[in-house]
C-alpha atoms as a PDB file:
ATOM      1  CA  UNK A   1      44.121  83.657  63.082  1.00  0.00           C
ATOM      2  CA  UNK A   2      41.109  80.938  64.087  1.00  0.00           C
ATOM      3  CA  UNK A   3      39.414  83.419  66.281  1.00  0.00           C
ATOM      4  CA  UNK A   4      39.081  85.761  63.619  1.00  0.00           C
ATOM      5  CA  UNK A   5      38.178  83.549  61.364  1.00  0.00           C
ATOM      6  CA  UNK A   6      35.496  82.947  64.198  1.00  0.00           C
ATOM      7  CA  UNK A   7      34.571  86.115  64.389  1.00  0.00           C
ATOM      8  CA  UNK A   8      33.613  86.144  60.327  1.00  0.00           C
ATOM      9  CA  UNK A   9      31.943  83.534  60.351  1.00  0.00           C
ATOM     10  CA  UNK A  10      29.826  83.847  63.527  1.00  0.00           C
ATOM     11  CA  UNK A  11      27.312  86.319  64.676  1.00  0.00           C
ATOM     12  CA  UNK A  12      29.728  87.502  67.321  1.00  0.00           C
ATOM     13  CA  UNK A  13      30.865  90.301  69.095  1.00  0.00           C
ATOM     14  CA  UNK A  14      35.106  89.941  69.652  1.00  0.00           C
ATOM     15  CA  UNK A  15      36.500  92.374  72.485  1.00  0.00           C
ATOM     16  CA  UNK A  16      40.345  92.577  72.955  1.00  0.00           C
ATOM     17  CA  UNK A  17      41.282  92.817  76.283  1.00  0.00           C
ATOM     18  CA  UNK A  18      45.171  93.531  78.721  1.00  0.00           C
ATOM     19  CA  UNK A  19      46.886  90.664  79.962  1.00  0.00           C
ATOM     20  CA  UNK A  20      50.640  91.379  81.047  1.00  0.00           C
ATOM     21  CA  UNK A  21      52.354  87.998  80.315  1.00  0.00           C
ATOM     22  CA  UNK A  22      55.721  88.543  81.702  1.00  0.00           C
ATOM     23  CA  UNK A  23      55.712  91.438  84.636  1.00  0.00           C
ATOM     24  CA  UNK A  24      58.931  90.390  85.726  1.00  0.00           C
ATOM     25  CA  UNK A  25      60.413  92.378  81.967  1.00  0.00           C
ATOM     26  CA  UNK A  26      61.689  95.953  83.529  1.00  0.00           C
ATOM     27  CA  UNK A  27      60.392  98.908  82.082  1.00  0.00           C
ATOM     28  CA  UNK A  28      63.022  98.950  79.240  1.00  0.00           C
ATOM     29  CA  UNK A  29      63.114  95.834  77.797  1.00  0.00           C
ATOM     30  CA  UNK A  30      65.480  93.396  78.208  1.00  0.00           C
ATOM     31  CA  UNK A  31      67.940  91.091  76.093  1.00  0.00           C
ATOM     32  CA  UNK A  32      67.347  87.382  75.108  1.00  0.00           C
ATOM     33  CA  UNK A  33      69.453  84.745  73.409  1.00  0.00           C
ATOM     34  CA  UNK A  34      67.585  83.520  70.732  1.00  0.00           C
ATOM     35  CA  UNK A  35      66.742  79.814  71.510  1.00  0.00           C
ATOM     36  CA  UNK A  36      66.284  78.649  67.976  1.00  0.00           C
ATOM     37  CA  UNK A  37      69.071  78.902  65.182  1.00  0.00           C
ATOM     38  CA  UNK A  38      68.417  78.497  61.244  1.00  0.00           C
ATOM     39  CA  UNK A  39      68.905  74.818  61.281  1.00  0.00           C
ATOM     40  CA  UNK A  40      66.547  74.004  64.117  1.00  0.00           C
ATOM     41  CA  UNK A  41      64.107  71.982  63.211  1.00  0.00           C
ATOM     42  CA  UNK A  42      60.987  73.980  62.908  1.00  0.00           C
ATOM     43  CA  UNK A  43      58.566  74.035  65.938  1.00  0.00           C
ATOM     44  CA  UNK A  44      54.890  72.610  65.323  1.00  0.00           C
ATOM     45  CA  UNK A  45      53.596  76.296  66.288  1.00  0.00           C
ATOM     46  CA  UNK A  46      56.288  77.919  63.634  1.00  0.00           C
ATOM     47  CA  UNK A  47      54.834  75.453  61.006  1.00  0.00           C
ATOM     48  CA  UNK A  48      50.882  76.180  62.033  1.00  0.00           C
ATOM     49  CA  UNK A  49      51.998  79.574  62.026  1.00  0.00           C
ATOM     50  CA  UNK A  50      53.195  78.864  58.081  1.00  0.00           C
ATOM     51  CA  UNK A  51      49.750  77.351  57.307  1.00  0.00           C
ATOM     52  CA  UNK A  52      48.164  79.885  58.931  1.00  0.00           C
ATOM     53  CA  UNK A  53      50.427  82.870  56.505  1.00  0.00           C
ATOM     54  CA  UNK A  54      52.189  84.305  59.563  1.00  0.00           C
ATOM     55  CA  UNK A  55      55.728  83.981  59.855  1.00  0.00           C
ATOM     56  CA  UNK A  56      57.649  83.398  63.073  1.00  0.00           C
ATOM     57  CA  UNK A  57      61.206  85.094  62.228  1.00  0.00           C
ATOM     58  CA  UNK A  58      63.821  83.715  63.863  1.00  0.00           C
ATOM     59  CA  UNK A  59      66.557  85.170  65.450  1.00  0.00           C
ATOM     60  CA  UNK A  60      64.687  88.460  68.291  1.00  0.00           C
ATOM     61  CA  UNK A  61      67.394  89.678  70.260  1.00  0.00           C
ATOM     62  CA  UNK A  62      65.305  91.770  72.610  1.00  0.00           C
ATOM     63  CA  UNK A  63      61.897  90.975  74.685  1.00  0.00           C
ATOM     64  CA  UNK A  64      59.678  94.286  74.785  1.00  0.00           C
ATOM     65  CA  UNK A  65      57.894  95.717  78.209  1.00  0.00           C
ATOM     66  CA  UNK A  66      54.578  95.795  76.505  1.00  0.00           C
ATOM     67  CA  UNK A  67      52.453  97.712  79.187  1.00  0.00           C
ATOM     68  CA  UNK A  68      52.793 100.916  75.909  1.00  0.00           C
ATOM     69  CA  UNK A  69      51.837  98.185  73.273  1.00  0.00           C
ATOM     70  CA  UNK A  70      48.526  97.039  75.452  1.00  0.00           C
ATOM     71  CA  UNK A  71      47.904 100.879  76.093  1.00  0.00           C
ATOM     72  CA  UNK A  72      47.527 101.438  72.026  1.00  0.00           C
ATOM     73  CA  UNK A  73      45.920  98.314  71.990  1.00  0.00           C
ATOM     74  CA  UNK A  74      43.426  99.782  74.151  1.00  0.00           C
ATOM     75  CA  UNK A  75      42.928 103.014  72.560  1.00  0.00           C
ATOM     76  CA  UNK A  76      42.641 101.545  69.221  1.00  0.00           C
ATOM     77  CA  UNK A  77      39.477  99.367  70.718  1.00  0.00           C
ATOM     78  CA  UNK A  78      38.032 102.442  71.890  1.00  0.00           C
ATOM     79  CA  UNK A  79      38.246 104.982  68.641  1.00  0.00           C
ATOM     80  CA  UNK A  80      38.419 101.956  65.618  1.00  0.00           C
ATOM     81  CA  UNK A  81      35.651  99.676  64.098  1.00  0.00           C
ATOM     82  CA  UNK A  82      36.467  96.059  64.440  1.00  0.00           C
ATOM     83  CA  UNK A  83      38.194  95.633  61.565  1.00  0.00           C
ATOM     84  CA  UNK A  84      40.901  98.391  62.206  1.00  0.00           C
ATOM     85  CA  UNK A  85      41.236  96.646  66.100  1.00  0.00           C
ATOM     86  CA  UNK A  86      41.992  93.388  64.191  1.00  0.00           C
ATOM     87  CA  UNK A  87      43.866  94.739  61.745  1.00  0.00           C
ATOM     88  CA  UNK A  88      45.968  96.810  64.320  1.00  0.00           C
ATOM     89  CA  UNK A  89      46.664  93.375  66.254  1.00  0.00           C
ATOM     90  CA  UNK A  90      47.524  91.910  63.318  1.00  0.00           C
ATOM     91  CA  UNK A  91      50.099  94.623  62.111  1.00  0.00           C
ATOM     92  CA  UNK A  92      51.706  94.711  66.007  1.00  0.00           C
ATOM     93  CA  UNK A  93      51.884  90.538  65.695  1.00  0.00           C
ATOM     94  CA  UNK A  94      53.857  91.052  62.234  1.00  0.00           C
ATOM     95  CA  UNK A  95      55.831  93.755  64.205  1.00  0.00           C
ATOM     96  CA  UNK A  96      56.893  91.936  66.737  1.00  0.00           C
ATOM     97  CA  UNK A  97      57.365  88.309  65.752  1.00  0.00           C
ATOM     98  CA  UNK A  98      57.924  88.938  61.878  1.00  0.00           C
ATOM     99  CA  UNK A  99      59.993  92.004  61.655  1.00  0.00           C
ATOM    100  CA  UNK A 100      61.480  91.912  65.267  1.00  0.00           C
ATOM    101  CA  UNK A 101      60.163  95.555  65.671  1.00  0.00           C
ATOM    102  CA  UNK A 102      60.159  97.097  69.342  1.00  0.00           C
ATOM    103  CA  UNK A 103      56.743  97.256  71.137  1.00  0.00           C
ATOM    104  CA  UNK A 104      57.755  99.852  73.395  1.00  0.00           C
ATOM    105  CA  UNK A 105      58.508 102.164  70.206  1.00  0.00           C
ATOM    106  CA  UNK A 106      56.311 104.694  70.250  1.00  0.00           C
ATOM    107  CA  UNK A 107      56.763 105.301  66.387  1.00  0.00           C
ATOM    108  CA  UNK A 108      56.094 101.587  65.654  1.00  0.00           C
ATOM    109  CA  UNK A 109      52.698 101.894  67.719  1.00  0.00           C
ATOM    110  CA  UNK A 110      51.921 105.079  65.935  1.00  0.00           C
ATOM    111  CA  UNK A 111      52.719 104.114  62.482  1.00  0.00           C
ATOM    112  CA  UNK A 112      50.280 100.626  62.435  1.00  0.00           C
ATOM    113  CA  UNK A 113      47.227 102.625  64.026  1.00  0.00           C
ATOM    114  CA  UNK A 114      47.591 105.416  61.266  1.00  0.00           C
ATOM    115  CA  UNK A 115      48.034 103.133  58.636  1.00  0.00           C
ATOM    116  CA  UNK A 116      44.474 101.337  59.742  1.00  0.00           C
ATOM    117  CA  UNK A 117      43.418 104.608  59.303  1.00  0.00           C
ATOM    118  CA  UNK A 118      43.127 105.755  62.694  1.00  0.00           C
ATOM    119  CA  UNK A 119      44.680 109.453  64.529  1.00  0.00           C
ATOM    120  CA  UNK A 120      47.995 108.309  65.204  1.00  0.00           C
ATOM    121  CA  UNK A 121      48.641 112.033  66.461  1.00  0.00           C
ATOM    122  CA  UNK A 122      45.911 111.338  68.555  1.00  0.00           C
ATOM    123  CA  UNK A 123      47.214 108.398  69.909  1.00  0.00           C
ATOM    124  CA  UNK A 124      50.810 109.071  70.504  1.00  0.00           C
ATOM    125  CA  UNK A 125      49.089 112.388  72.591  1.00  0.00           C
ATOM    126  CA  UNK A 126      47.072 109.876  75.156  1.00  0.00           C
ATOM    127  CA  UNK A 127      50.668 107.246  75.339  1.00  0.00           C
ATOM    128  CA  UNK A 128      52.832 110.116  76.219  1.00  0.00           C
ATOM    129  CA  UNK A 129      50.092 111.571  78.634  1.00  0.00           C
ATOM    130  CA  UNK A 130      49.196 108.227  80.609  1.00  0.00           C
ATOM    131  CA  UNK A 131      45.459 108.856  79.616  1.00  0.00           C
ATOM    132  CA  UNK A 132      45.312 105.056  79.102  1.00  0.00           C
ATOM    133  CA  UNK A 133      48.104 103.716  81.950  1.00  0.00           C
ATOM    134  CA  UNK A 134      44.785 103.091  84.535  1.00  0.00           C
ATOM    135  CA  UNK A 135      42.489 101.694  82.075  1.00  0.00           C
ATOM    136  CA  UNK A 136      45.321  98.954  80.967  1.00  0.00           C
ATOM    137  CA  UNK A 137      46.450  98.251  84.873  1.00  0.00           C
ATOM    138  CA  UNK A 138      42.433  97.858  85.692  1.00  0.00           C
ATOM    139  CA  UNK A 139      41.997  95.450  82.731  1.00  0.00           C
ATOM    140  CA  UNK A 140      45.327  93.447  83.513  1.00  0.00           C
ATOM    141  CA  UNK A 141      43.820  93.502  87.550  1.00  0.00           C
ATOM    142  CA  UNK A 142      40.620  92.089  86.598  1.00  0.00           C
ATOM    143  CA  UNK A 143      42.175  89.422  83.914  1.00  0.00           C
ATOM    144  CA  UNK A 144      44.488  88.077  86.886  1.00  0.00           C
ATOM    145  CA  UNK A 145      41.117  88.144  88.841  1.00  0.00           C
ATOM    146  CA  UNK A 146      39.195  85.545  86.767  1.00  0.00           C
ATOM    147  CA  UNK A 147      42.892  83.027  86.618  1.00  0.00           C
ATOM    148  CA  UNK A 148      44.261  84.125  83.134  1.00  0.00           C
ATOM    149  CA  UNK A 149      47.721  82.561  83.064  1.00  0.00           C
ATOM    150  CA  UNK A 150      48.520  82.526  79.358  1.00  0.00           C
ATOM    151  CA  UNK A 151      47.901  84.161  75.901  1.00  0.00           C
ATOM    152  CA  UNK A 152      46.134  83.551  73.831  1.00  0.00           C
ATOM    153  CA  UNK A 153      42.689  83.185  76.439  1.00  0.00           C
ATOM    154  CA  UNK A 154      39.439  83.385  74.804  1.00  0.00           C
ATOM    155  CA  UNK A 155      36.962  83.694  77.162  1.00  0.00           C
ATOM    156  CA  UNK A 156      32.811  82.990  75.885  1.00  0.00           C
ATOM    157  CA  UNK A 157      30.209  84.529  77.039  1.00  0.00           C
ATOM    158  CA  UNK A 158      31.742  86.150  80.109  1.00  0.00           C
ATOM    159  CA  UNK A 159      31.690  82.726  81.416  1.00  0.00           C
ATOM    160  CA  UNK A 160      34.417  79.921  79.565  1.00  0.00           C
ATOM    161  CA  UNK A 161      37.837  80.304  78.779  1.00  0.00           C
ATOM    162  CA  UNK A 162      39.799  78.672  76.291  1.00  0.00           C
ATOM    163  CA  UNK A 163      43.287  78.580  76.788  1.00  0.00           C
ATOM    164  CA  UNK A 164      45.929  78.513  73.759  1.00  0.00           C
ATOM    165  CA  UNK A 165      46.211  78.474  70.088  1.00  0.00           C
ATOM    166  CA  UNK A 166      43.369  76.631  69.139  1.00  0.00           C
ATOM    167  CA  UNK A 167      42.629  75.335  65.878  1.00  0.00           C
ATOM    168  CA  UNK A 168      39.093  76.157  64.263  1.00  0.00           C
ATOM    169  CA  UNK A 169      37.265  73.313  64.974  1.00  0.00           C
ATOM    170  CA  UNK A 170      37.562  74.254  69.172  1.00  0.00           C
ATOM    171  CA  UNK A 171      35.594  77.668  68.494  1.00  0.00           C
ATOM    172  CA  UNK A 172      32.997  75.827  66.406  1.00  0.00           C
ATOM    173  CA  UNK A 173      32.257  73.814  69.341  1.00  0.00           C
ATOM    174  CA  UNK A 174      32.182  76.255  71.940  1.00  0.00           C
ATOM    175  CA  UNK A 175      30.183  78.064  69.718  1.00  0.00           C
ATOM    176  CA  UNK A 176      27.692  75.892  68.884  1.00  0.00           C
ATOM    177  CA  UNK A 177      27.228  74.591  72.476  1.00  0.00           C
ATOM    178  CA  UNK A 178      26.677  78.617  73.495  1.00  0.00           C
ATOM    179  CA  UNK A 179      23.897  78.702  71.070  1.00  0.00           C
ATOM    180  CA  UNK A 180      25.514  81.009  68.558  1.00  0.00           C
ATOM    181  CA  UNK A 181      24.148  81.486  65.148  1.00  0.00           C
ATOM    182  CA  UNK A 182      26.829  81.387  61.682  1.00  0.00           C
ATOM    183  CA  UNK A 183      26.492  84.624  60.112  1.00  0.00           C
ATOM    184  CA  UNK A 184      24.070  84.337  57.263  1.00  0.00           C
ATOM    185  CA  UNK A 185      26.981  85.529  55.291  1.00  0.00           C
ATOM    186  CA  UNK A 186      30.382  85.665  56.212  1.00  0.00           C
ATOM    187  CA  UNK A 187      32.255  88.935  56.634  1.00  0.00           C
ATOM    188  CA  UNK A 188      34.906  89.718  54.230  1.00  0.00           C
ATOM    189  CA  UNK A 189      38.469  88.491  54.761  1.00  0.00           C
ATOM    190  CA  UNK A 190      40.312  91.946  54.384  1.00  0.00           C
ATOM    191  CA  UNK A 191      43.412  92.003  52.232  1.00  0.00           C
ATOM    192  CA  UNK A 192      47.257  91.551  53.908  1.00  0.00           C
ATOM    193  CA  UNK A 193      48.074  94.808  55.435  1.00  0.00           C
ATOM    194  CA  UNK A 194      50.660  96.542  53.532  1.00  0.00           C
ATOM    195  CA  UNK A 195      53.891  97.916  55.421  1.00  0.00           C
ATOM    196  CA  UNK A 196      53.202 101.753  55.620  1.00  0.00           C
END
């Protein structure tokens, strides 16, 4: 993704934070006819997504309530280093839009944070419990406070937002007009995760 590449490239700090897209999705899911079929045409975000080595997989039958997902989300950003929090995102994304995995599985959420290395005991302990229900439901509050309508939203220095996949170039120049310094050098690019 650009904003990671951002991130390792950029003296920068990157913070995830809860945005509920789609509120209206009851609590178990719901169904979806897929609006694509093998010989559609491919969309211009399936083909950046191919340049970019992620793969949009056709054919999800089923649209996740992902108030669970942005829970482990959370609680990954509290107990992991950055790279397990973007290498947790990165395993959910493949989950989800790649493998047409279920969000609101509680073994799917478990099995990406241990295989970052992280408790997954641990965290399926504080989903089941609700330890992280308020935390997510402030964060989603305060995002709808400062007008996020749409994911991805970057927002700089507390202060700019950014709205939608945006190729390199747009981070460069945010960056540069914040003042913000290229890392001297760059932080590894960690290998492809591995399914666990």
């Amino acid at each position: 993704m650009e904003v990671e590449r951002a991130y390792r490239e950029w003296d920068v700090v990157l913070e995830w934070a809860p945005f509920f897209l789609d509120p209206s999705i009851p609590p178990e899911g719901r169904t979806r006819t897929p609006t694509t079929t093998p010989d559609t045409p491919p969309s211009a975000m399936e083909l950046r997504g191919e340049a970019l080595g992620i793969k949009f997989a056709r054919g999800r039958t089923f649209q996740p309530h992902t108030h669970r997902a942005l829970e482990a989300g959370e609680w990954v950003s509290e107990h992991g280093n950055p790279e397990q929090v973007l290498e947790y995102h990165r395993r959910l994304f493949r989950a989800h839009f790649t493998d047409h995995e279920s969000l609101m599985d509680l073994d799917v959420l478990v099995r990406e944070a241990t295989a970052t290395g992280l408790d997954g005991a641990a965290l399926r302990a504080d989903l089941e419990s609700g330890a992280l229900v308020e935390a997510v439901d402030e964060g989603i509050a305060q995002a709808n406070a400062i007008g996020v309508t749409a994911i991805p939203t970057f927002i700089f220095d507390g202060k700019y937002a950014v709205v939608g996949a945006q190729e390199y170039p747009t981070f460069v120049r945010v960056l540069e007009q914040l003042g913000a310094r290229r890392r001297e050098t760059p932080l590894p690019q960690p290998p492809e995760p591995s399914r666990a």
